[in-house]
N, C-alpha and C. Protein backbone atom coordinates (compact mmCIF):
# COMPACT_ATOMS: atom_id res chain seq x y z
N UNK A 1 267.65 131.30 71.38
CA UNK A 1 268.43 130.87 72.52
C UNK A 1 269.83 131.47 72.43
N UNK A 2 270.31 131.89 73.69
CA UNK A 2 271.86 132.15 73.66
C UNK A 2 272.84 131.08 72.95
N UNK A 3 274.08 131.61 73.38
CA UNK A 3 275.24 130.60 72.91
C UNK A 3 275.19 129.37 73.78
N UNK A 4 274.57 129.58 75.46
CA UNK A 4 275.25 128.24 75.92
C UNK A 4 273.97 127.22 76.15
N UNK A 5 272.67 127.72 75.13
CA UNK A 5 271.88 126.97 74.95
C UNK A 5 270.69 127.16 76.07
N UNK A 6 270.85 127.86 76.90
CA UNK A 6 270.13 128.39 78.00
C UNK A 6 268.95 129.76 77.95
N UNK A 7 268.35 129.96 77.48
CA UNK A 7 266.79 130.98 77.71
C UNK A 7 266.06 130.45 78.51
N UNK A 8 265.24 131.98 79.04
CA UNK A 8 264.40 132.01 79.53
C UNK A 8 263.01 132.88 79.71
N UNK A 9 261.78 132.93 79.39
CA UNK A 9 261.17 133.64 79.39
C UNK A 9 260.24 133.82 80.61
N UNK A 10 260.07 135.54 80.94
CA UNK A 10 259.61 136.05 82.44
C UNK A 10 258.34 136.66 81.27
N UNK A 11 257.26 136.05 82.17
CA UNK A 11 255.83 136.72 81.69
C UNK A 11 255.51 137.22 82.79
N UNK A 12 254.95 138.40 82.55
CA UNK A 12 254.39 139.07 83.93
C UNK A 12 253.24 139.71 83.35
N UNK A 13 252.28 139.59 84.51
CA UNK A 13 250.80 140.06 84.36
C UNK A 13 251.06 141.59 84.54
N UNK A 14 250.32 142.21 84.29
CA UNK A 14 249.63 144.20 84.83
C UNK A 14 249.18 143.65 85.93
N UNK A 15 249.53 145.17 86.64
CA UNK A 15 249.37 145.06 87.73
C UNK A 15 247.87 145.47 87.87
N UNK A 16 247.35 145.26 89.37
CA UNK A 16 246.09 146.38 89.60
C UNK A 16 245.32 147.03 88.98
N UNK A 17 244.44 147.18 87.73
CA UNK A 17 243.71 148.11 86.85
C UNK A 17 242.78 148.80 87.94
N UNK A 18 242.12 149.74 87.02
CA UNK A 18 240.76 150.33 86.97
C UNK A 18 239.78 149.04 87.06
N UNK A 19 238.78 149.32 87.26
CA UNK A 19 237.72 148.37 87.05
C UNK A 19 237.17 148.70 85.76
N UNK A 20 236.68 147.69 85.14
CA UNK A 20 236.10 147.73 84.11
C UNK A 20 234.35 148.83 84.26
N UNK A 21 234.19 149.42 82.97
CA UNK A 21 232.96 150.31 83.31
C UNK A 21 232.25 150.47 81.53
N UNK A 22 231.33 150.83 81.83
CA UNK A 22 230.74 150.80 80.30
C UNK A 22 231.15 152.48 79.80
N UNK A 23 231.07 153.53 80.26
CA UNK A 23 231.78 154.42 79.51
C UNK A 23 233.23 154.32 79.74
N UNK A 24 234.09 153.73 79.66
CA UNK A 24 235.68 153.33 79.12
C UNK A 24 235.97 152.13 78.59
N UNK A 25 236.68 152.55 77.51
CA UNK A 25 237.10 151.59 76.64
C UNK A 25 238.32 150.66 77.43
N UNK A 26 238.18 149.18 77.18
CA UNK A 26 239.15 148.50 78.26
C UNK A 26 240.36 148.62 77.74
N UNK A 27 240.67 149.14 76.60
CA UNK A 27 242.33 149.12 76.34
C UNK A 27 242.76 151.04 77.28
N UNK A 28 242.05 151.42 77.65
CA UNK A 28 242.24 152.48 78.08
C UNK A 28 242.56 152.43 79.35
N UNK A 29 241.70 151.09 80.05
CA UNK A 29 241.88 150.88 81.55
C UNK A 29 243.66 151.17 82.29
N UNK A 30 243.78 152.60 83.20
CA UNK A 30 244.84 152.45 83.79
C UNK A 30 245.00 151.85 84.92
N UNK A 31 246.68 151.58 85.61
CA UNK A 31 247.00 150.92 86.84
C UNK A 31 246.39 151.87 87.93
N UNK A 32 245.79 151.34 89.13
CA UNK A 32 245.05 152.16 90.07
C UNK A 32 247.16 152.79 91.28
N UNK A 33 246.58 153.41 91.67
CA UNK A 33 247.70 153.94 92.74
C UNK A 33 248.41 153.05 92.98
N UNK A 34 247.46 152.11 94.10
CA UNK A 34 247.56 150.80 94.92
C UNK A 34 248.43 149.92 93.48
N UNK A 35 248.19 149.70 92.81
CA UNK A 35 248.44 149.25 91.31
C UNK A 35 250.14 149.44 90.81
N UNK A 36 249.81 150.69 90.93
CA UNK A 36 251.64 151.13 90.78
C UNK A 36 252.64 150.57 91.55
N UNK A 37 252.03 151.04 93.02
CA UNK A 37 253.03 150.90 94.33
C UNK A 37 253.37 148.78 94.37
N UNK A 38 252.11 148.74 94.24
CA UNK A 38 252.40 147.45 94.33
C UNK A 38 253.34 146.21 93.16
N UNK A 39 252.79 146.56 92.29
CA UNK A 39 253.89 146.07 90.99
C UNK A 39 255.39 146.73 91.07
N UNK A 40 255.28 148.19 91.51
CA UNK A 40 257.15 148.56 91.86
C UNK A 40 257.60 148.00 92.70
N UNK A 41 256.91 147.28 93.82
CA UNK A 41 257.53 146.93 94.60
C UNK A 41 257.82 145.24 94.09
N UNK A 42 256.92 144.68 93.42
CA UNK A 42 257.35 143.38 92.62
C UNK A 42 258.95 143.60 92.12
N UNK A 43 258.50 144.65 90.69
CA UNK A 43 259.54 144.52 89.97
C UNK A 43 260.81 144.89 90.74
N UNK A 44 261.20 145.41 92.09
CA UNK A 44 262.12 145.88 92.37
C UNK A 44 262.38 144.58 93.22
N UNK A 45 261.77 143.71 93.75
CA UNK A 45 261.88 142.17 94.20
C UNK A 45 262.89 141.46 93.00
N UNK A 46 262.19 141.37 91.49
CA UNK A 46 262.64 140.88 90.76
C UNK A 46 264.25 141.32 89.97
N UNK A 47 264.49 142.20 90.42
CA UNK A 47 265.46 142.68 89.88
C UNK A 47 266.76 142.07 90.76
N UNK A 48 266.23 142.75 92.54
CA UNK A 48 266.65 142.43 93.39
C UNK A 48 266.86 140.70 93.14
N UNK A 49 265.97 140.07 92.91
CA UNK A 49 267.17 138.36 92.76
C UNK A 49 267.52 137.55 91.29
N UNK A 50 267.97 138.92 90.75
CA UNK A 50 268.73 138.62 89.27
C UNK A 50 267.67 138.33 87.78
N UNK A 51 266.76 138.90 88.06
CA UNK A 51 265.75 138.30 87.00
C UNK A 51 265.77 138.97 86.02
N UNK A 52 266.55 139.75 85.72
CA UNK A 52 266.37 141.00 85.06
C UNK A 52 266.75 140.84 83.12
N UNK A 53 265.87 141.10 82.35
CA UNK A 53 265.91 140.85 81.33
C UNK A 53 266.53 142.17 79.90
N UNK A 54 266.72 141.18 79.20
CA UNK A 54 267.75 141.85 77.56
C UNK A 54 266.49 142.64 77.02
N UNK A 55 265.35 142.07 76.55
CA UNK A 55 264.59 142.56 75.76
C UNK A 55 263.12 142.34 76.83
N UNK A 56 262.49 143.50 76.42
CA UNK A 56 261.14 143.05 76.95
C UNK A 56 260.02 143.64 76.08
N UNK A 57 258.70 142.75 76.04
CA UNK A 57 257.51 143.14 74.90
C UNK A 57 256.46 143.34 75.71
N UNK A 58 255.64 144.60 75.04
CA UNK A 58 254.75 144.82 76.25
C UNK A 58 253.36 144.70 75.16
N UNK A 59 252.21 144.14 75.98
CA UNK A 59 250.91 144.89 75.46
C UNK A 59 250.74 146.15 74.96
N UNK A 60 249.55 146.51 73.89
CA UNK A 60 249.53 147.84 73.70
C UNK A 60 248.90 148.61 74.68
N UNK A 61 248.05 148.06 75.48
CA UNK A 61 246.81 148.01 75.98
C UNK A 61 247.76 149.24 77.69
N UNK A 62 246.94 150.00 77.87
CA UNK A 62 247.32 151.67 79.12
C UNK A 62 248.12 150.78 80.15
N UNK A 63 247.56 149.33 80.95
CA UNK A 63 247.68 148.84 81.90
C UNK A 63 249.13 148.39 81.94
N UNK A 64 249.20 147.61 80.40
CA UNK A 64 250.36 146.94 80.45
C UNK A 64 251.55 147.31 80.52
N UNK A 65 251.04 148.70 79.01
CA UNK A 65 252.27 149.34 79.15
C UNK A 65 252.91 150.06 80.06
N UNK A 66 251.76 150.70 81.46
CA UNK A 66 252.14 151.34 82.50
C UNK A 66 253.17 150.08 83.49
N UNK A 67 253.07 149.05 83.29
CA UNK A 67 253.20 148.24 84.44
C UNK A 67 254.70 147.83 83.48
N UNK A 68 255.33 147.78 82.32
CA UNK A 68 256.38 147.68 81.19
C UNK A 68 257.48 148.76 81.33
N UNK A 69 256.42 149.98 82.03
CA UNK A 69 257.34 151.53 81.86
C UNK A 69 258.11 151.04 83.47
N UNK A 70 257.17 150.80 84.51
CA UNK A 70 258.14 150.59 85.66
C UNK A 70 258.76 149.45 85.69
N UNK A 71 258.67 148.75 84.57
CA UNK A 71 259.59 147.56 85.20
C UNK A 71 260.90 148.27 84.47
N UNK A 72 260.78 148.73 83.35
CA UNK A 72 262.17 149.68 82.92
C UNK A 72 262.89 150.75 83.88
N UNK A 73 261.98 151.55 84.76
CA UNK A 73 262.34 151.90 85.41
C UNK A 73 263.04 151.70 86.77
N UNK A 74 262.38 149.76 87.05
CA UNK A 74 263.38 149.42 87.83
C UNK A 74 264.28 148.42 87.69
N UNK A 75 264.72 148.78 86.63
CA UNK A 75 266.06 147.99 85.74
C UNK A 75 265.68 146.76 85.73
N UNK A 76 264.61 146.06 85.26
CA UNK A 76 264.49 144.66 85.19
C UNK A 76 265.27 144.76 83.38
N UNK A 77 264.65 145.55 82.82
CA UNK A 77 264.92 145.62 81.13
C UNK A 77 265.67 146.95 80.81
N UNK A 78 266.06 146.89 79.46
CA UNK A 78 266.54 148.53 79.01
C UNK A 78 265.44 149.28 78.70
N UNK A 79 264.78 148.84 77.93
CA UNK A 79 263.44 149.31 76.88
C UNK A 79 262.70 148.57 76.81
N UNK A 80 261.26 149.24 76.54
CA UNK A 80 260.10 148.04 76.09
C UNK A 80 259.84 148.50 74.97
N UNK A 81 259.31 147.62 74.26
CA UNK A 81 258.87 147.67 72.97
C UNK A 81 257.70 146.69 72.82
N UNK A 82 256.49 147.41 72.24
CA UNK A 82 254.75 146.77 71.90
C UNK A 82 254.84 146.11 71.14
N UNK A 83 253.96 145.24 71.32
CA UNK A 83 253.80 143.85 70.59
C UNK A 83 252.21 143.51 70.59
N UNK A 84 251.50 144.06 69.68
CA UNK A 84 250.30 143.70 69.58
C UNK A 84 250.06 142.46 69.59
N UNK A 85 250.67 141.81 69.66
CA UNK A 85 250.65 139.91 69.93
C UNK A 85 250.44 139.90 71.02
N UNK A 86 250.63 140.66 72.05
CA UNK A 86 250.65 140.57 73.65
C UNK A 86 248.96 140.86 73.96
N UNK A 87 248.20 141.67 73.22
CA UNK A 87 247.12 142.28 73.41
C UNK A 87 246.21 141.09 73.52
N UNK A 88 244.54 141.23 74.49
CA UNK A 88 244.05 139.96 74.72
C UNK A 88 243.78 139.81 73.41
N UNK A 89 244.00 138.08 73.09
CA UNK A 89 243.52 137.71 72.16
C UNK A 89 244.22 137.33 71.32
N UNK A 90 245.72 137.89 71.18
CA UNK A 90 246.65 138.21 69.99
C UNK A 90 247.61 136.94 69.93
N UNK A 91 248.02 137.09 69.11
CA UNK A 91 249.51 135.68 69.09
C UNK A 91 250.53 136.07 69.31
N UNK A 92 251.26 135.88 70.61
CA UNK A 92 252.09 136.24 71.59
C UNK A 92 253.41 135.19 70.82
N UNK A 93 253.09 134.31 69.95
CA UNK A 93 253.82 132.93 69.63
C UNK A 93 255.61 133.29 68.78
N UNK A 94 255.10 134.46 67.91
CA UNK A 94 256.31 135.14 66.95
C UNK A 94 257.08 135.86 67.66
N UNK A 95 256.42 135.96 68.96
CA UNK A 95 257.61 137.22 69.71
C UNK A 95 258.56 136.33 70.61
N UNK A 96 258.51 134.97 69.96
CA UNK A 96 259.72 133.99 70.67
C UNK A 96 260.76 133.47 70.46
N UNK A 97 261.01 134.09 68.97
CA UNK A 97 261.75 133.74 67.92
C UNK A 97 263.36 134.72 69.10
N UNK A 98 263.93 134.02 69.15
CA UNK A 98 265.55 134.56 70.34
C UNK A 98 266.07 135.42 69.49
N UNK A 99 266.37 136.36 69.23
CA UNK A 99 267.68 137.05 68.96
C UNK A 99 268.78 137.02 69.26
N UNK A 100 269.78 137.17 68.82
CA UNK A 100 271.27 136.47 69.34
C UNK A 100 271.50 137.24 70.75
N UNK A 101 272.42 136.90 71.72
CA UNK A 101 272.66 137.28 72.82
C UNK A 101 271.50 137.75 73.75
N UNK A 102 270.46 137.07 73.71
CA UNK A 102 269.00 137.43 74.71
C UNK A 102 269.03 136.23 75.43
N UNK A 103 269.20 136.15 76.81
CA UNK A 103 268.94 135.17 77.48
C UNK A 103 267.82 135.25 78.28
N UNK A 104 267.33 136.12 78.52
CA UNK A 104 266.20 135.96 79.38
C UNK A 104 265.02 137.48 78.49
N UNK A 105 264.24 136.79 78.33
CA UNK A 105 262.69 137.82 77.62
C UNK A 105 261.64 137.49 78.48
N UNK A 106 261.57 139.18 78.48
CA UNK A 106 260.37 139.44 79.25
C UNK A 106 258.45 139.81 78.47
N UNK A 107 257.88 139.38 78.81
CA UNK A 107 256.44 139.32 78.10
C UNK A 107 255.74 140.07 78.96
N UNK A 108 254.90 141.19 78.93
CA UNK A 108 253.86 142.07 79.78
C UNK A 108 252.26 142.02 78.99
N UNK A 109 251.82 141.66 79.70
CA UNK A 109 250.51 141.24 79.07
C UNK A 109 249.03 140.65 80.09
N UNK A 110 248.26 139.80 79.60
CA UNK A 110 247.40 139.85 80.09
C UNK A 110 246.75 138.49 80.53
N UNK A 111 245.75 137.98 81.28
CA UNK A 111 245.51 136.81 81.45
C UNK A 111 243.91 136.87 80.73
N UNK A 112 243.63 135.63 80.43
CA UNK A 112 244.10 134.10 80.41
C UNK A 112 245.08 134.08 79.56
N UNK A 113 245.63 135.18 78.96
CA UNK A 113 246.92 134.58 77.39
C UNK A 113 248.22 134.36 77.72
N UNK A 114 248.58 134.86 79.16
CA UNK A 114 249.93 134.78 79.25
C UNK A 114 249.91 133.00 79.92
N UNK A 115 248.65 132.98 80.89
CA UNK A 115 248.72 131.46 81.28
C UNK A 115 248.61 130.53 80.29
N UNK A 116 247.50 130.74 78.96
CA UNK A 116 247.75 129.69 78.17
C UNK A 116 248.94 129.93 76.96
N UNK A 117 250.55 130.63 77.31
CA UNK A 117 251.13 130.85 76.58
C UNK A 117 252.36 129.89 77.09
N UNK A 118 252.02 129.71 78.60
CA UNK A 118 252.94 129.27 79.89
C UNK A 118 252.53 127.61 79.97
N UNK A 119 251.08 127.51 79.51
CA UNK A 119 250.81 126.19 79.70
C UNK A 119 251.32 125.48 78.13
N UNK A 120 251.02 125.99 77.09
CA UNK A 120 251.54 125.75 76.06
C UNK A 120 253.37 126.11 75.79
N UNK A 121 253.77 126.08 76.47
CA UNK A 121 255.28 125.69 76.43
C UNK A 121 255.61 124.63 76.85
N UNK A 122 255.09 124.56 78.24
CA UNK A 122 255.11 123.07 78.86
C UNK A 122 254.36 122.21 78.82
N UNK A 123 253.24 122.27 77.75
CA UNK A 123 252.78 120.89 77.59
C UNK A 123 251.66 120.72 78.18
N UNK A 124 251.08 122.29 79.04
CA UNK A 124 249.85 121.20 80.24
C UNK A 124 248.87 122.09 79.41
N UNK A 125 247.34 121.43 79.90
CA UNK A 125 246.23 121.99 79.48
C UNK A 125 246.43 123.41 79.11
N UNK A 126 245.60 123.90 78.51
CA UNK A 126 244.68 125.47 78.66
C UNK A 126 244.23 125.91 79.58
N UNK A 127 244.14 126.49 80.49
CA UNK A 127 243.68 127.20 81.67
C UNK A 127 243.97 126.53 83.32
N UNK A 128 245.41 125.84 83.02
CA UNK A 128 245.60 124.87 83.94
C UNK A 128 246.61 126.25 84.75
N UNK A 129 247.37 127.09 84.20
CA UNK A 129 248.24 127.89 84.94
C UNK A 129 247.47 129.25 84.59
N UNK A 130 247.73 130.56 86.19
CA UNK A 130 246.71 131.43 86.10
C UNK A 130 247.77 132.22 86.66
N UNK A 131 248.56 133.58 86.26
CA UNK A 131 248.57 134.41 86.62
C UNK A 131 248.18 135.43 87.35
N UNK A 132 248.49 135.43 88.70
CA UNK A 132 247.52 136.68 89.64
C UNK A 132 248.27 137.92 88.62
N UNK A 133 247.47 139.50 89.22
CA UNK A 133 247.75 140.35 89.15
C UNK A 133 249.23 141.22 88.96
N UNK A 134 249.92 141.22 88.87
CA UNK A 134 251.39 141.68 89.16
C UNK A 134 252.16 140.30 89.47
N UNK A 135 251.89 139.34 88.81
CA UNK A 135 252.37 137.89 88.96
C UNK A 135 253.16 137.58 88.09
N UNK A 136 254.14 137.05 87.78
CA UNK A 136 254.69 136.44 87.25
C UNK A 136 254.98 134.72 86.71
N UNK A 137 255.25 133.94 85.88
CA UNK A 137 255.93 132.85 85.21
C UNK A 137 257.31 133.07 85.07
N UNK A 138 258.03 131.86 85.10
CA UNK A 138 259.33 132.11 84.82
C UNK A 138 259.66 130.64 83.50
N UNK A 139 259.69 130.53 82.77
CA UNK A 139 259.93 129.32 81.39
C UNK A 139 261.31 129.43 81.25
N UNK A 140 262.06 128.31 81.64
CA UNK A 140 263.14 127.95 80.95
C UNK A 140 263.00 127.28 79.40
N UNK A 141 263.78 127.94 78.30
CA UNK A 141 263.11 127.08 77.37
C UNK A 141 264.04 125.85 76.92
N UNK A 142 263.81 124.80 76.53
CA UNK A 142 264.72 123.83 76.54
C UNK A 142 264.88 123.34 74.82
N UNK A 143 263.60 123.70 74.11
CA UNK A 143 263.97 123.96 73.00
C UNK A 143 263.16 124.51 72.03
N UNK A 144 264.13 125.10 71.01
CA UNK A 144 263.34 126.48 70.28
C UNK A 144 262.73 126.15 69.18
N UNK A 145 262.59 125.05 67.96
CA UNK A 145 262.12 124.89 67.63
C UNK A 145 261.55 123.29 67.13
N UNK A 146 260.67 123.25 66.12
CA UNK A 146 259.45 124.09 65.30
C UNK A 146 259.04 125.19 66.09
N UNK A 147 258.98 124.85 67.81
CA UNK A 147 257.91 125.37 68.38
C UNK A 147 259.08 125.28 69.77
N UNK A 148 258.92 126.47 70.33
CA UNK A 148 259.50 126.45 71.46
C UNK A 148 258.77 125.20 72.77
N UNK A 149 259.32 125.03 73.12
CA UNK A 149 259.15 124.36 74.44
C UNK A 149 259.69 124.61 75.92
N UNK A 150 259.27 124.52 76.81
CA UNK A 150 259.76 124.41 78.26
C UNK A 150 259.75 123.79 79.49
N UNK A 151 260.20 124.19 80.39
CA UNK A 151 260.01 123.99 81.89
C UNK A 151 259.50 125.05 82.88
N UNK A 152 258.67 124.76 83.41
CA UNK A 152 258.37 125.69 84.09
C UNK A 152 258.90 126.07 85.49
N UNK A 153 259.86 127.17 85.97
CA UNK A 153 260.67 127.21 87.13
C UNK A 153 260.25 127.87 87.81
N UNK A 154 258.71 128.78 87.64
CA UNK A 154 258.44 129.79 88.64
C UNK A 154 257.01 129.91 88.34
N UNK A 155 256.27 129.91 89.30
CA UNK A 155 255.12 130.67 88.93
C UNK A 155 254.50 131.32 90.37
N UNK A 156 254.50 132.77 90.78
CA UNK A 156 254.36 133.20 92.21
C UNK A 156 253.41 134.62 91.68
N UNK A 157 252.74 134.78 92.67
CA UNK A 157 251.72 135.78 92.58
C UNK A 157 252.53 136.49 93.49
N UNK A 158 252.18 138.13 93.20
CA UNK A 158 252.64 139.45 94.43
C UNK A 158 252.53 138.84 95.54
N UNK A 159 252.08 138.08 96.63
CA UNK A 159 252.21 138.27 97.64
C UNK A 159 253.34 137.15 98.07
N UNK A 160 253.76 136.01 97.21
CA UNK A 160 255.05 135.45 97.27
C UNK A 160 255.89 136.03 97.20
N UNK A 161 255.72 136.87 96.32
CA UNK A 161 257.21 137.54 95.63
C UNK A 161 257.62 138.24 96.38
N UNK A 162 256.72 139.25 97.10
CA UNK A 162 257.12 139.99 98.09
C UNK A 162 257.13 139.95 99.85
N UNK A 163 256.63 138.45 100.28
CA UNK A 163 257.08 137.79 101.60
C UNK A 163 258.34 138.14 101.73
N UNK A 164 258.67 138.29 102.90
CA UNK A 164 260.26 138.64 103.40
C UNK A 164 261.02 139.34 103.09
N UNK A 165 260.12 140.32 102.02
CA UNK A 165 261.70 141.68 102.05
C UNK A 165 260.96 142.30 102.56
């Protein structure tokens, strides 16, 4: 947590993939066109109303990191940096530990893990919160340890996010 006791963590899904197929491996799966255009136009929503984050951790996995590279590119973050914790399956839990002066961290990754990462902050079931596609969570955290905890202040799929601009 910062100095004035205030974090927050922005999880955001990949946008749009490939479809899954038996000759490709799914960590290979890239963002489709439609995929790109549509998550730039998220992340440039998100930037556009201050969301914009210190540090951000991406999946290892083609999708995520494609959908990690444009959110850098549209200044939500400086840099991303992989976090095999983000990958399905992985423990997303160590990459929550605050570093001094980070107020807001960003997570790129995948569902069901980012929803049960979102429901396990705040307390509700396993598979009770679902990330669409190019969707986002927003966790205020209220406190960091043993175990972080939160509130949950956002949770909007692409086609919220991008109503009215």
């Amino acid at each position: 947590m910062d100095a004035s006791g205030m974090s927050e963590l922005l999880l955001l899904r990949h946008g749009i993939a490939e479809e899954r197929a038996p000759d490709r491996l799914d960590a290979a799966r890239a963002l489709t066109p439609a995929g790109r255009i549509r998550t730039g136009a998220v992340l440039e929503r998100l930037v556009a109303q201050g969301l914009g984050c210190e540090r951000l951790f991406s999946s290892p996995l083609v999708r995520a990191r494609q959908t990690a590279a444009l959110a850098v590119a549209a200044g939500l973050a400086p840099t991303l940096e992989l976090a095999p914790g983000l990958a399905p399956d992985g423990d997303p839990w160590p990459l929550l530990c605050w570093p001094a002066g980070v107020r807001r961290l960003a997570l790129v990754g995948h569902e069901p893990d980012l929803g049960t990462l979102a429901a396990g902050l705040i307390g509700a079931p396993a598979g009770s919160l679902v990330l669409k596609k190019a969707g986002i969570a927003l966790v205020q955290i209220t406190a960091a340890s043993p175990r972080p905890q939160g509130r949950l202040r956002l949770l909007l799929g692409p086609a919220q996010l991008l109503a009215g601009s």
